[in-house]
Protein backbone atom coordinates (compact mmCIF):
# COMPACT_ATOMS: atom_id res chain seq x y z
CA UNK A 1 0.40 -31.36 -41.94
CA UNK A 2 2.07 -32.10 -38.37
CA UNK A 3 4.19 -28.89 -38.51
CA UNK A 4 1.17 -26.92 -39.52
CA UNK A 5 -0.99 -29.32 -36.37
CA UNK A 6 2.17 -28.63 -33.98
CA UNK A 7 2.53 -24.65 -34.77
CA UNK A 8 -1.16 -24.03 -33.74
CA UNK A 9 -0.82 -25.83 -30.87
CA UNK A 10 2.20 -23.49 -29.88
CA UNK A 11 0.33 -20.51 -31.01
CA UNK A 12 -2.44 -21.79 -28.73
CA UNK A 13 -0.70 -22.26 -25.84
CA UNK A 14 1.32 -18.63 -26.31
CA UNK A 15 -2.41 -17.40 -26.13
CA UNK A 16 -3.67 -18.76 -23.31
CA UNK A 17 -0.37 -17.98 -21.31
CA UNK A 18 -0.86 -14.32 -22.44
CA UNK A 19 -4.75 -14.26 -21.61
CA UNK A 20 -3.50 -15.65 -18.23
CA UNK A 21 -0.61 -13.13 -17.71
CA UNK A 22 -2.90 -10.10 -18.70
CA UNK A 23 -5.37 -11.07 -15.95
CA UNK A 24 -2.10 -11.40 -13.36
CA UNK A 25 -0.74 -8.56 -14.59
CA UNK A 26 -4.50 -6.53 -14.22
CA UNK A 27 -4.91 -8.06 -10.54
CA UNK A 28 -1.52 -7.28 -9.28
CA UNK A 29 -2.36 -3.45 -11.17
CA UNK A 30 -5.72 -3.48 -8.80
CA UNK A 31 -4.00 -4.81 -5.36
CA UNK A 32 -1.07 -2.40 -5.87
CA UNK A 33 -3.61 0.49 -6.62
CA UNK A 34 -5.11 -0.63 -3.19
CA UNK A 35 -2.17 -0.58 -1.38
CA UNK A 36 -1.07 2.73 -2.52
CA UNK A 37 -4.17 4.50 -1.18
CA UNK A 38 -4.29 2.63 1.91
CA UNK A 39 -0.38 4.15 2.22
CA UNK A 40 -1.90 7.16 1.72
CA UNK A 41 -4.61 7.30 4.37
CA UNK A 42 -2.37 5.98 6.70
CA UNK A 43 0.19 8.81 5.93
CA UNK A 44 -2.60 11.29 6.07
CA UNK A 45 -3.71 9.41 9.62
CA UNK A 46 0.28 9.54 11.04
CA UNK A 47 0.33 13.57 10.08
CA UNK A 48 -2.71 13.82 11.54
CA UNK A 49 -1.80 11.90 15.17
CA UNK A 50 1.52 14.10 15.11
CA UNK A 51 0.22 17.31 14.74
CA UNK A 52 -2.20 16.06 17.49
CA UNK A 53 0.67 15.24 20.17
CA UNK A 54 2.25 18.17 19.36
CA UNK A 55 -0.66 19.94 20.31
CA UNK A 56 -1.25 17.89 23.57
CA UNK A 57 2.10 18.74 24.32
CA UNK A 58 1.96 22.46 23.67
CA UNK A 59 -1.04 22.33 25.73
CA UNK A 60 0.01 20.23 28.63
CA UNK A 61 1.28 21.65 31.88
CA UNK A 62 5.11 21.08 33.25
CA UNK A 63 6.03 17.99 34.66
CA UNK A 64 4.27 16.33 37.16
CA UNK A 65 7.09 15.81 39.41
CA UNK A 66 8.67 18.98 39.59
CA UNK A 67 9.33 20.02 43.20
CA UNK A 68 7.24 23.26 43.84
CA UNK A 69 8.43 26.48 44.47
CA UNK A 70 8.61 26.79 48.10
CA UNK A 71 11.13 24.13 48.26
């Protein structure tokens, strides 16, 4: 009757650790799903500021401290 006491017990314990590792394994699934679309907006946002210089540059006269041309 001990073995039969003693094997539940295991088989218990195997549950809860595998109720507890599915609800890890779901929250680590969620924050990783966050992160990757927060890596995505912020990709989307770098793009974004580049293209932005790039047209600020474009756009921007020469340097300020050229000489000018009667020199």
């Amino acid at each position: 009757m001990s073995d039969v006491n003693t094997l539940s017990e295991r088989i218990d314990a195997l549950e809860m650790r595998l109720a507890y590792q599915d609800v890890t394994i779901e929250t680590l699934n969620q924050t990783i799903t966050a992160q990757w679309s927060e890596i995505d907006r912020l990709t989307r946002q770098v793009t974004e500021l580049k293209e932005r210089v790039r047209e600020a540059e474009s756009n921007a006269p020469g340097p300020l401290n050229e000489k000018p041309p009667h020199y």
